[in-house]
C-alpha atoms as a PDB file:
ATOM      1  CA  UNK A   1      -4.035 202.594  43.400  1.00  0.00           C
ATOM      2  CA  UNK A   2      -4.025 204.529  46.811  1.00  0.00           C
ATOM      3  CA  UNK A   3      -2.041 201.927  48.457  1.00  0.00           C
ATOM      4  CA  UNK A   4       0.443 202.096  45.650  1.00  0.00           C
ATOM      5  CA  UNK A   5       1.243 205.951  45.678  1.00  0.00           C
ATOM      6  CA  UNK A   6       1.268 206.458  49.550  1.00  0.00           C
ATOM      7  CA  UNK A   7       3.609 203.092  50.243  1.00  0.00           C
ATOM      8  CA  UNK A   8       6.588 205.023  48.909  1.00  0.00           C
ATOM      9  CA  UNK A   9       5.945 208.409  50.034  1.00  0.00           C
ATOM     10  CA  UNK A  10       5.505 206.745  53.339  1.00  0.00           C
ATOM     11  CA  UNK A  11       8.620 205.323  53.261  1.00  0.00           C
ATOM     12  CA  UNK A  12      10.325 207.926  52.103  1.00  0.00           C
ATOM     13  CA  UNK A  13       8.816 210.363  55.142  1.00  0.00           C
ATOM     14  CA  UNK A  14      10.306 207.247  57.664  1.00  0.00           C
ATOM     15  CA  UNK A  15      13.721 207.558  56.101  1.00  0.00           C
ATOM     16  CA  UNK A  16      13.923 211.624  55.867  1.00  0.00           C
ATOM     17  CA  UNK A  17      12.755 211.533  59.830  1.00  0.00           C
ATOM     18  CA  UNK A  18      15.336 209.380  60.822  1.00  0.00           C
ATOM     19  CA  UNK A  19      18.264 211.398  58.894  1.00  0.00           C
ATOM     20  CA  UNK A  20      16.842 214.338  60.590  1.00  0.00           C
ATOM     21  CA  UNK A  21      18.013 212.484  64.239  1.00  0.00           C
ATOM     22  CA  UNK A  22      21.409 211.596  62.711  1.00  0.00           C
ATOM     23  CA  UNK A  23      21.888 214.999  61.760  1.00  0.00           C
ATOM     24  CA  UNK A  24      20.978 215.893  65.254  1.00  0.00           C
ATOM     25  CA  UNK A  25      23.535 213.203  66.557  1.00  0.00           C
ATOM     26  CA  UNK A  26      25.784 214.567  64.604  1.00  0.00           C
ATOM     27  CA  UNK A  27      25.445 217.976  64.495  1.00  0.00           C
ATOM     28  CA  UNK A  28      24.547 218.735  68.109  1.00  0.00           C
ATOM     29  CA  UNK A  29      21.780 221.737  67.567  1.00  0.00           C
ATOM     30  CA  UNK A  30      20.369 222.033  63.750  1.00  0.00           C
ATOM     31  CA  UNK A  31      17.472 224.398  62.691  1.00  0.00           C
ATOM     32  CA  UNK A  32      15.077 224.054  60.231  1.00  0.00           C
ATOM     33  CA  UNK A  33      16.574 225.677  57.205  1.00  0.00           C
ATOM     34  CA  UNK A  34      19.674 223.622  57.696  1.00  0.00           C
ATOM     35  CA  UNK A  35      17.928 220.269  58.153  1.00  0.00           C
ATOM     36  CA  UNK A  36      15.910 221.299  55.281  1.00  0.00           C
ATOM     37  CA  UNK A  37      19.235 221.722  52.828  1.00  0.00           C
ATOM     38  CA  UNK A  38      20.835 218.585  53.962  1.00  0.00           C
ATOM     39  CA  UNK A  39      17.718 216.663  53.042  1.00  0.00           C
ATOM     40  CA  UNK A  40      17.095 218.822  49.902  1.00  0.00           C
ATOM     41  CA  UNK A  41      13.884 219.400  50.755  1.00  0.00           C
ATOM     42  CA  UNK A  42      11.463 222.469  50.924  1.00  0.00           C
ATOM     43  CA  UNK A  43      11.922 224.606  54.798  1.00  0.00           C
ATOM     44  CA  UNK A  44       7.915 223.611  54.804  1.00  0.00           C
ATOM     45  CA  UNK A  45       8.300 219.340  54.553  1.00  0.00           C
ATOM     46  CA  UNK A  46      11.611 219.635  57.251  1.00  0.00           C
ATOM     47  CA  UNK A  47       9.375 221.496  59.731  1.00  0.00           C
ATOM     48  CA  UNK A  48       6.548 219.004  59.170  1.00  0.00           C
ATOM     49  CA  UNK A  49       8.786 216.239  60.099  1.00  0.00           C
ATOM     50  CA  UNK A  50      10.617 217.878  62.911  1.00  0.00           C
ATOM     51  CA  UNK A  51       7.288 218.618  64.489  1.00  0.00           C
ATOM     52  CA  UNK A  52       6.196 215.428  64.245  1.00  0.00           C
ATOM     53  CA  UNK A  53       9.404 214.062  65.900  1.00  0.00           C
ATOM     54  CA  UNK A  54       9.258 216.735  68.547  1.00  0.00           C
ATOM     55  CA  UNK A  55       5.459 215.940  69.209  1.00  0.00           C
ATOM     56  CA  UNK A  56       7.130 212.049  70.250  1.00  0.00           C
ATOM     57  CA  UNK A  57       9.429 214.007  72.717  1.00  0.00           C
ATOM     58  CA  UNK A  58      12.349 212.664  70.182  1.00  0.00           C
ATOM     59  CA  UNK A  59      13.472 216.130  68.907  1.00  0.00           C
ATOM     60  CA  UNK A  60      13.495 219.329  71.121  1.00  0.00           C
ATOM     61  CA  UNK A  61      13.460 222.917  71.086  1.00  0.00           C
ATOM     62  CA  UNK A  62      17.544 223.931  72.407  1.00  0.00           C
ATOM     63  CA  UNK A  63      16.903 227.410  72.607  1.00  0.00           C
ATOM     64  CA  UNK A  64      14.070 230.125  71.588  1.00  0.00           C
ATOM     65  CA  UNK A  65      16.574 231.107  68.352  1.00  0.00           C
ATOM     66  CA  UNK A  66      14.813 227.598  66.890  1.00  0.00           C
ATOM     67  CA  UNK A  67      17.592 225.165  66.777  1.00  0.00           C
ATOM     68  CA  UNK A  68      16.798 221.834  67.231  1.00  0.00           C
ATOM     69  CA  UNK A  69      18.435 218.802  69.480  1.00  0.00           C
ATOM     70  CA  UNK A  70      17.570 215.798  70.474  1.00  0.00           C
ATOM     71  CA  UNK A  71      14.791 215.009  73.044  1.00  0.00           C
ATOM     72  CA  UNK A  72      14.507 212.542  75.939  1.00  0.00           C
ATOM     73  CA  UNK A  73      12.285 210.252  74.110  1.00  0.00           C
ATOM     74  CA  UNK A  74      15.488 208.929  72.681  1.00  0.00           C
ATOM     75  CA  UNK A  75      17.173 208.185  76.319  1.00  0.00           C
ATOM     76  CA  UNK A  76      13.518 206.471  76.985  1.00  0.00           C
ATOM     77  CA  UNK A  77      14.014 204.377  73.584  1.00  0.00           C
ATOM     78  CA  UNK A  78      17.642 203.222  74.045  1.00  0.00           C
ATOM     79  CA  UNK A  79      16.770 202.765  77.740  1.00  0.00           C
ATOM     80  CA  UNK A  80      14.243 200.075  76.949  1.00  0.00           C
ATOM     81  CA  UNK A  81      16.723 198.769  74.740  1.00  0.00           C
ATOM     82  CA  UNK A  82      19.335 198.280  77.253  1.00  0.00           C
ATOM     83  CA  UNK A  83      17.551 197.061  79.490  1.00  0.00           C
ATOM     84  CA  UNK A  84      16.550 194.106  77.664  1.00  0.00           C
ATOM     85  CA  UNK A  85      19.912 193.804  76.840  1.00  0.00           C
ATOM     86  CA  UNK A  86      20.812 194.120  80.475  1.00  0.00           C
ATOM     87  CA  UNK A  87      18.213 190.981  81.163  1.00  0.00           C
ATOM     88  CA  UNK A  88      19.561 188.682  78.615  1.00  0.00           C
ATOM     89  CA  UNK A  89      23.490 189.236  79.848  1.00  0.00           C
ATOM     90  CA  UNK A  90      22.538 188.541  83.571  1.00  0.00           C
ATOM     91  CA  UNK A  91      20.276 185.923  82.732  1.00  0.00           C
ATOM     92  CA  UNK A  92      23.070 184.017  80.357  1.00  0.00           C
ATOM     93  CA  UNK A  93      24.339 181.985  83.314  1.00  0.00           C
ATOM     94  CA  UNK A  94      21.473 181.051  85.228  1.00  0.00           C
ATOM     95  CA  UNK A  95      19.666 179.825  82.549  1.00  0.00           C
ATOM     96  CA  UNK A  96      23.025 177.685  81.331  1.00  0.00           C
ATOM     97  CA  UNK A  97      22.795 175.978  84.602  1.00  0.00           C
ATOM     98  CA  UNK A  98      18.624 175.702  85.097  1.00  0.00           C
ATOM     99  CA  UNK A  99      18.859 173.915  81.377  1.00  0.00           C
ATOM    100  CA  UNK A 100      21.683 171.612  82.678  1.00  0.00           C
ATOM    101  CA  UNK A 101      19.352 171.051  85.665  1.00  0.00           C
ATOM    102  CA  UNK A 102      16.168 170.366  83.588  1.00  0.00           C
ATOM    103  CA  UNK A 103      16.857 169.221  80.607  1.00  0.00           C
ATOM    104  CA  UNK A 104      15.049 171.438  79.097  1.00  0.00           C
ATOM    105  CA  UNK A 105      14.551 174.324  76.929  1.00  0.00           C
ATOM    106  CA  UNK A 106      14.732 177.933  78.818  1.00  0.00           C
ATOM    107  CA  UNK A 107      13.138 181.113  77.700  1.00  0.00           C
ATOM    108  CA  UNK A 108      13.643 184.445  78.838  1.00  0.00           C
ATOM    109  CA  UNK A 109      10.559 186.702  77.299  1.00  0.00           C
ATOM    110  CA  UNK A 110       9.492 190.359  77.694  1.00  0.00           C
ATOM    111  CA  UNK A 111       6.228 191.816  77.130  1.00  0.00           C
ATOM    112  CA  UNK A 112       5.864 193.639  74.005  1.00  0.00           C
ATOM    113  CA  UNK A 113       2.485 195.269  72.870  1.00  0.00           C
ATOM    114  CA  UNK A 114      -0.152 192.704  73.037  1.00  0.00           C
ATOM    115  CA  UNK A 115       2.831 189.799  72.898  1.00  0.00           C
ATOM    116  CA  UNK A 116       5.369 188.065  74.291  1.00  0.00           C
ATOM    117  CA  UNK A 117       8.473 188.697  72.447  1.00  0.00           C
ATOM    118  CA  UNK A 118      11.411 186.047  73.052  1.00  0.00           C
ATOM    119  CA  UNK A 119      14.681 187.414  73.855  1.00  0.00           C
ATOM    120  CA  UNK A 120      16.712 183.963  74.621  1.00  0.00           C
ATOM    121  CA  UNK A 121      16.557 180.911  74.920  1.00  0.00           C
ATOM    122  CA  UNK A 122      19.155 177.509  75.798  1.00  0.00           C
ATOM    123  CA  UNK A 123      18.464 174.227  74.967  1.00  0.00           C
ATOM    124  CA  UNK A 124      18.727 171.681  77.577  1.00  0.00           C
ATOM    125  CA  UNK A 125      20.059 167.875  77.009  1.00  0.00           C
ATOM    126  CA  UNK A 126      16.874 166.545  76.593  1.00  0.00           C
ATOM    127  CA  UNK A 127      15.935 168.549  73.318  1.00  0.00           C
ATOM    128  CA  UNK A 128      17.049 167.562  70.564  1.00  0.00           C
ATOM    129  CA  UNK A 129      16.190 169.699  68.037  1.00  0.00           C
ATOM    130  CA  UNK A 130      13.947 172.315  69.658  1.00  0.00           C
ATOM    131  CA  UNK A 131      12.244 175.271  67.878  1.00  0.00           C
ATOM    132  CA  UNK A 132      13.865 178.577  68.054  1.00  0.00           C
ATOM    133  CA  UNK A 133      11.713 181.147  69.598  1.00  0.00           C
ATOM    134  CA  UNK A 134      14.028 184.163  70.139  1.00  0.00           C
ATOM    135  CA  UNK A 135      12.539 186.884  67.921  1.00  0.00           C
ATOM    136  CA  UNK A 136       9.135 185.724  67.603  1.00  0.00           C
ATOM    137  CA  UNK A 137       6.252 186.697  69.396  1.00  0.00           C
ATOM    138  CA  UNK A 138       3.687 184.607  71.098  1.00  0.00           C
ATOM    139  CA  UNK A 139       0.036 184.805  72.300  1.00  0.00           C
ATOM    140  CA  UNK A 140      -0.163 186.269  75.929  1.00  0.00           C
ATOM    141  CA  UNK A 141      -2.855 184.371  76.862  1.00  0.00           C
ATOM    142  CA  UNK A 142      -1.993 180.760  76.168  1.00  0.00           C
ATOM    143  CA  UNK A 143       1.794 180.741  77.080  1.00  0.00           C
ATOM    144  CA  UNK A 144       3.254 180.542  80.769  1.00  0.00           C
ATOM    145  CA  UNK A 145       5.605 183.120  79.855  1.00  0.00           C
ATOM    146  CA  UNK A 146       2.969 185.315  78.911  1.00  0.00           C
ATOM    147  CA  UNK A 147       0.863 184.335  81.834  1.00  0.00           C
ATOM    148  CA  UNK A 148       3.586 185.685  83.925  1.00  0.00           C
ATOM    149  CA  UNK A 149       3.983 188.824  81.974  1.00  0.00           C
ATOM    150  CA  UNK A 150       0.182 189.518  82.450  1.00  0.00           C
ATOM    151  CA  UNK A 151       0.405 188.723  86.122  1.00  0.00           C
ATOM    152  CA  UNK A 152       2.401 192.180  86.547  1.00  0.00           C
ATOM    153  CA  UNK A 153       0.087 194.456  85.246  1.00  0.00           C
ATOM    154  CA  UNK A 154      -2.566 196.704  86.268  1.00  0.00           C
ATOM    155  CA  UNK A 155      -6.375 195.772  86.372  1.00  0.00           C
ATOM    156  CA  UNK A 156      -6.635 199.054  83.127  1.00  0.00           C
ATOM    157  CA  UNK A 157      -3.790 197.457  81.523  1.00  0.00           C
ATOM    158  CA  UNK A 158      -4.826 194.372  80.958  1.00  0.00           C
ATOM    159  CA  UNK A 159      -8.004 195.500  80.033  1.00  0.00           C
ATOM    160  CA  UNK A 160      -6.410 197.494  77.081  1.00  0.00           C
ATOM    161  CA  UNK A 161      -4.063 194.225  76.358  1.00  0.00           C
ATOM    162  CA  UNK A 162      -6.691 190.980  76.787  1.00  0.00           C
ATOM    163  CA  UNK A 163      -9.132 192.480  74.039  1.00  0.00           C
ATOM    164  CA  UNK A 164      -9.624 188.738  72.513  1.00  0.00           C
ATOM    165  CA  UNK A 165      -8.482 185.820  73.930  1.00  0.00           C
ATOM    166  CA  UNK A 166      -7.991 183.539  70.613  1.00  0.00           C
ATOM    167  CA  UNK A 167      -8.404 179.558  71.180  1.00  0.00           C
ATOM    168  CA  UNK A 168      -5.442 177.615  69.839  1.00  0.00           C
ATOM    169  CA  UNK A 169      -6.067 174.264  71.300  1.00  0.00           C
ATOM    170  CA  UNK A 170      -9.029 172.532  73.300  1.00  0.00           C
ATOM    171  CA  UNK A 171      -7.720 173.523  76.610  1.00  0.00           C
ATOM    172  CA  UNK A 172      -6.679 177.607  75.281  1.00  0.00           C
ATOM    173  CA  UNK A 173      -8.203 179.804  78.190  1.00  0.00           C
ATOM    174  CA  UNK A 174     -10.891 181.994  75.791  1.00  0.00           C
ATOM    175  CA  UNK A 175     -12.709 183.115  78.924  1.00  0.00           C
ATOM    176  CA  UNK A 176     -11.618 186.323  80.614  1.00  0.00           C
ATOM    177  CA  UNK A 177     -13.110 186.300  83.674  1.00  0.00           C
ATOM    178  CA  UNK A 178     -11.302 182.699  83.982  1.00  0.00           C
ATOM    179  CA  UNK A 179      -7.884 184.182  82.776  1.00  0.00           C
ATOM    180  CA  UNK A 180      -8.314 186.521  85.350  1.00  0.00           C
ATOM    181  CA  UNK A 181      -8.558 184.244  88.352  1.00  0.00           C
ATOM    182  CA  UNK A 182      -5.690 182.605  86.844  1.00  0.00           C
ATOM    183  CA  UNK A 183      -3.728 185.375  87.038  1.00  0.00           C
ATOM    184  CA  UNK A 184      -4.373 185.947  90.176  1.00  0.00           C
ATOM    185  CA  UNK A 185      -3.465 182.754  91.088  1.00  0.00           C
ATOM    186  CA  UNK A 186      -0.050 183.079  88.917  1.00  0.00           C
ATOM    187  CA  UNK A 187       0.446 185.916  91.339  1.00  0.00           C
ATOM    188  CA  UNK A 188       0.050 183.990  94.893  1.00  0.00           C
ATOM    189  CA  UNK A 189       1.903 181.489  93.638  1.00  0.00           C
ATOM    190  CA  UNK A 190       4.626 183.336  92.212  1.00  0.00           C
ATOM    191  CA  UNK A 191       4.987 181.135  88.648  1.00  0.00           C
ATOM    192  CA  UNK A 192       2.726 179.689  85.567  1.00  0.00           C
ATOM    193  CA  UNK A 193       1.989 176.699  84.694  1.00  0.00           C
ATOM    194  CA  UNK A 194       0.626 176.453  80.384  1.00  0.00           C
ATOM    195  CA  UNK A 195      -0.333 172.684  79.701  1.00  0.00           C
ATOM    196  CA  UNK A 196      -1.385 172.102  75.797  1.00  0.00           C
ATOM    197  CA  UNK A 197      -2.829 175.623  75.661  1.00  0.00           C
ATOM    198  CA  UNK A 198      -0.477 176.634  72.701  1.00  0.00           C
ATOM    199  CA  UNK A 199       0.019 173.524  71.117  1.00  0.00           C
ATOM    200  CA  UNK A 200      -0.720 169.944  71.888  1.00  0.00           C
ATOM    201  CA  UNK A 201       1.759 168.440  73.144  1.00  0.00           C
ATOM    202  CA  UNK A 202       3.796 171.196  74.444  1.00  0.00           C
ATOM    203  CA  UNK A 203       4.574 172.098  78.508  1.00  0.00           C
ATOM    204  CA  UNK A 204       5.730 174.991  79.936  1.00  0.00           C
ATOM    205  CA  UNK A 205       6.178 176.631  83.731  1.00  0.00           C
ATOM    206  CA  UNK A 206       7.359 180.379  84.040  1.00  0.00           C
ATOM    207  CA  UNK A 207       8.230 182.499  86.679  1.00  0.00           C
ATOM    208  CA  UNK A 208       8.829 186.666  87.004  1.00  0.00           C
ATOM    209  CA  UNK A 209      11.784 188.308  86.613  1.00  0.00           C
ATOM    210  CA  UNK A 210      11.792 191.530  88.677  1.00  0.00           C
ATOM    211  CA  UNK A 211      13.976 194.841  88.400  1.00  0.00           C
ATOM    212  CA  UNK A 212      14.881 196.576  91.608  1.00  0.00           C
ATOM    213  CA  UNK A 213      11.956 198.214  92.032  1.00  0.00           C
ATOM    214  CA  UNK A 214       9.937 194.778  92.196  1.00  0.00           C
ATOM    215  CA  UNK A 215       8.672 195.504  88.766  1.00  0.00           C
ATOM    216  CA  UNK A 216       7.772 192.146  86.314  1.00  0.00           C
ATOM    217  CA  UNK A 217       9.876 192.979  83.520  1.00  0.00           C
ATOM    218  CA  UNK A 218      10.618 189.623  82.217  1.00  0.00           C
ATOM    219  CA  UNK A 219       9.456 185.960  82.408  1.00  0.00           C
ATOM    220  CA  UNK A 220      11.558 183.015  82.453  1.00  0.00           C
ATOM    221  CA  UNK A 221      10.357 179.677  81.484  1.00  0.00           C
ATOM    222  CA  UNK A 222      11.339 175.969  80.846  1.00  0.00           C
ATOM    223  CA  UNK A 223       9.629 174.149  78.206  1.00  0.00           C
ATOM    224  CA  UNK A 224       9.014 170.419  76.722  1.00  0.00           C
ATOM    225  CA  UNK A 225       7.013 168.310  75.650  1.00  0.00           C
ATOM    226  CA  UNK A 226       4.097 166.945  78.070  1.00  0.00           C
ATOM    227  CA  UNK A 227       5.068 163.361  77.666  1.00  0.00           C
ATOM    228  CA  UNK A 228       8.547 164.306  79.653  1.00  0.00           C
ATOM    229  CA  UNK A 229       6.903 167.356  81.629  1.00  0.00           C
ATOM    230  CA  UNK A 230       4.175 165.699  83.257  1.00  0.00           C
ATOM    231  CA  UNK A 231       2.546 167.227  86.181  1.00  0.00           C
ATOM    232  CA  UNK A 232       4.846 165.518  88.415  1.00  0.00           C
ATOM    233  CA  UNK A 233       8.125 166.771  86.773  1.00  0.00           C
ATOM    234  CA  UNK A 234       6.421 169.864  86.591  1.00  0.00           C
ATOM    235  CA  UNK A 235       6.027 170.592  90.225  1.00  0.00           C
ATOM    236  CA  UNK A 236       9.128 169.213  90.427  1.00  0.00           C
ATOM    237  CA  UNK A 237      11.045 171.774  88.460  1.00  0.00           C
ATOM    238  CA  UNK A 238       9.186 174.650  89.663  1.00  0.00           C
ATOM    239  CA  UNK A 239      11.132 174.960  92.785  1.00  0.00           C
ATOM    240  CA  UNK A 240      13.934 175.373  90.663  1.00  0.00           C
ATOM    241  CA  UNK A 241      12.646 177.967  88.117  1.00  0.00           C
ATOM    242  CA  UNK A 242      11.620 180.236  90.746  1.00  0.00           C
ATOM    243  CA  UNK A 243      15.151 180.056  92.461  1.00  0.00           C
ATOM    244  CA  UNK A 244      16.424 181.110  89.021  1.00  0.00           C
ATOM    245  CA  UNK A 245      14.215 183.185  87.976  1.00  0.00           C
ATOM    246  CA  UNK A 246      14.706 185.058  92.128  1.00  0.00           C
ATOM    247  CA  UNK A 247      18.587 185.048  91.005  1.00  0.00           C
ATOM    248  CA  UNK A 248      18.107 186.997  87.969  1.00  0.00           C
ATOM    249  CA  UNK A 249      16.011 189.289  89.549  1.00  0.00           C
ATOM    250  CA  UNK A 250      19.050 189.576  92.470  1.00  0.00           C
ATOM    251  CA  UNK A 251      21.090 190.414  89.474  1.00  0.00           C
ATOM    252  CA  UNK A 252      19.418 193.448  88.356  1.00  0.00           C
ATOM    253  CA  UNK A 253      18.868 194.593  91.991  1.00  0.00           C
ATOM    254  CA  UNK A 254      15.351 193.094  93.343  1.00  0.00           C
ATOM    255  CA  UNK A 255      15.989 192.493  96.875  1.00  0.00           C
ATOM    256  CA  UNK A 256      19.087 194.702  97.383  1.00  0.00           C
ATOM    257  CA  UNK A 257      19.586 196.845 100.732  1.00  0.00           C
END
């Protein structure tokens, strides 16, 4: 019964907060009482939700007569934002030509919570009829991509992100300690390598994409199956992913004087 009365009310708190930052957008500087009339609600319930938006740095105090604006948490949200967008359009090409040069299917995915989220992806000659991954996110742990994206953060962080290491297939890393000397290894060697640790079946090599400060903000990876990407077309197509995935990162201004 709980469930059924807070669902709505819930729902209806989500869609009153973000009218409150469209009034802001539009308005410039609202205060409470006129938030409050526009959404028809009591002063009391517009000052609740504006102080939960402000305590998110989304909304801000303009000036000490209590008029409201928007905060930098929305720069920070539309920054992310474009900057994944940025990664897809300067990745476009270069993954165009490493598909043509592989065969393959390329990925380009960023990390996202405890995931891999897929932002693109190209389908090289060889597949057919691949799977669409764009959208959909995938284990950390068991993917190259995600390997990749794991090999860029902190010792604290990926203690807050590897908090169970799920086993898909026979040959899923479960062990911590051993994803961590993987990692490690990811990192000397500058790529991934994920051989039927998703799925049976399926191969996949990924190497870092890097912003300008050197950051790993991206993984880019070519994918098949493991009868056509066996370990010797695997080592040699890694030369190859690492030269595009380096070009990307050129792109977005790794390696610029």
């Amino acid at each position: 019964m709980s469930n059924t009365v807070e669902a709505p009310s819930t729902v209806q708190s989500v869609d009153r907060a973000v009218t409150i930052l469209e009034i802001l957008a539009r308005n410039g500087e609202s205060g409470v009482t006129e938030i409050a009339a526009e959404l028809g609600v009591h002063k009391s319930t517009a000052f609740r939700l504006v102080a939960a938006l402000e305590q998110r740095g989304l909304v801000e105090q303009a000036s000490d007569r209590g008029k409201y604006r928007l905060g930098v948490g929305i720069l920070r949200l539309a920054g992310a934002t474009t900057a994944r967008l940025d990664v897809v359009q300067e990745a476009r090409p270069v993954c165009r030509k490493l598909a043509a040069d592989t065969g393959e299917t390329v990925n380009i995915a960023v990390l996202s919570e405890n995931s891999a989220l897929y932002l693109d992806q190209i389908a090289g000659s060889s597949a057919l009829q691949p799977h669409n991954w764009v959208g959909q996110h995938i284990p950390l742990h068991a993917t190259s991509n995600g390997k990749v994206l794991l090999s860029g953060l902190h010792q604290d962080e990926l203690s807050q992100v590897l908090r169970s290491l799920r086993s898909y297939t026979e040959t899923t890393i479960t062990s911590k300690a051993k994803l961590r000397r993987e990692l490690e290894q990811v990192r000397q060697r500058g790529y991934a390598v994920a051989i039927d640790e998703l799925e049976v079946g399926l191969t996949a090599l990924a190497a870092p994409i890097r912003n300008a400060h050197g950051d790993v903000i991206a993984s880019l990876s070519v994918s098949g199956p493991s009868f056509r990407l066996t370990p010797e077309a695997v080592e040699s197509a890694v030369p190859t992913l690492v030269e595009a995935a380096a070009e990307v990162s050129n792109r977005l201004g790794w390696g610029a004087r």
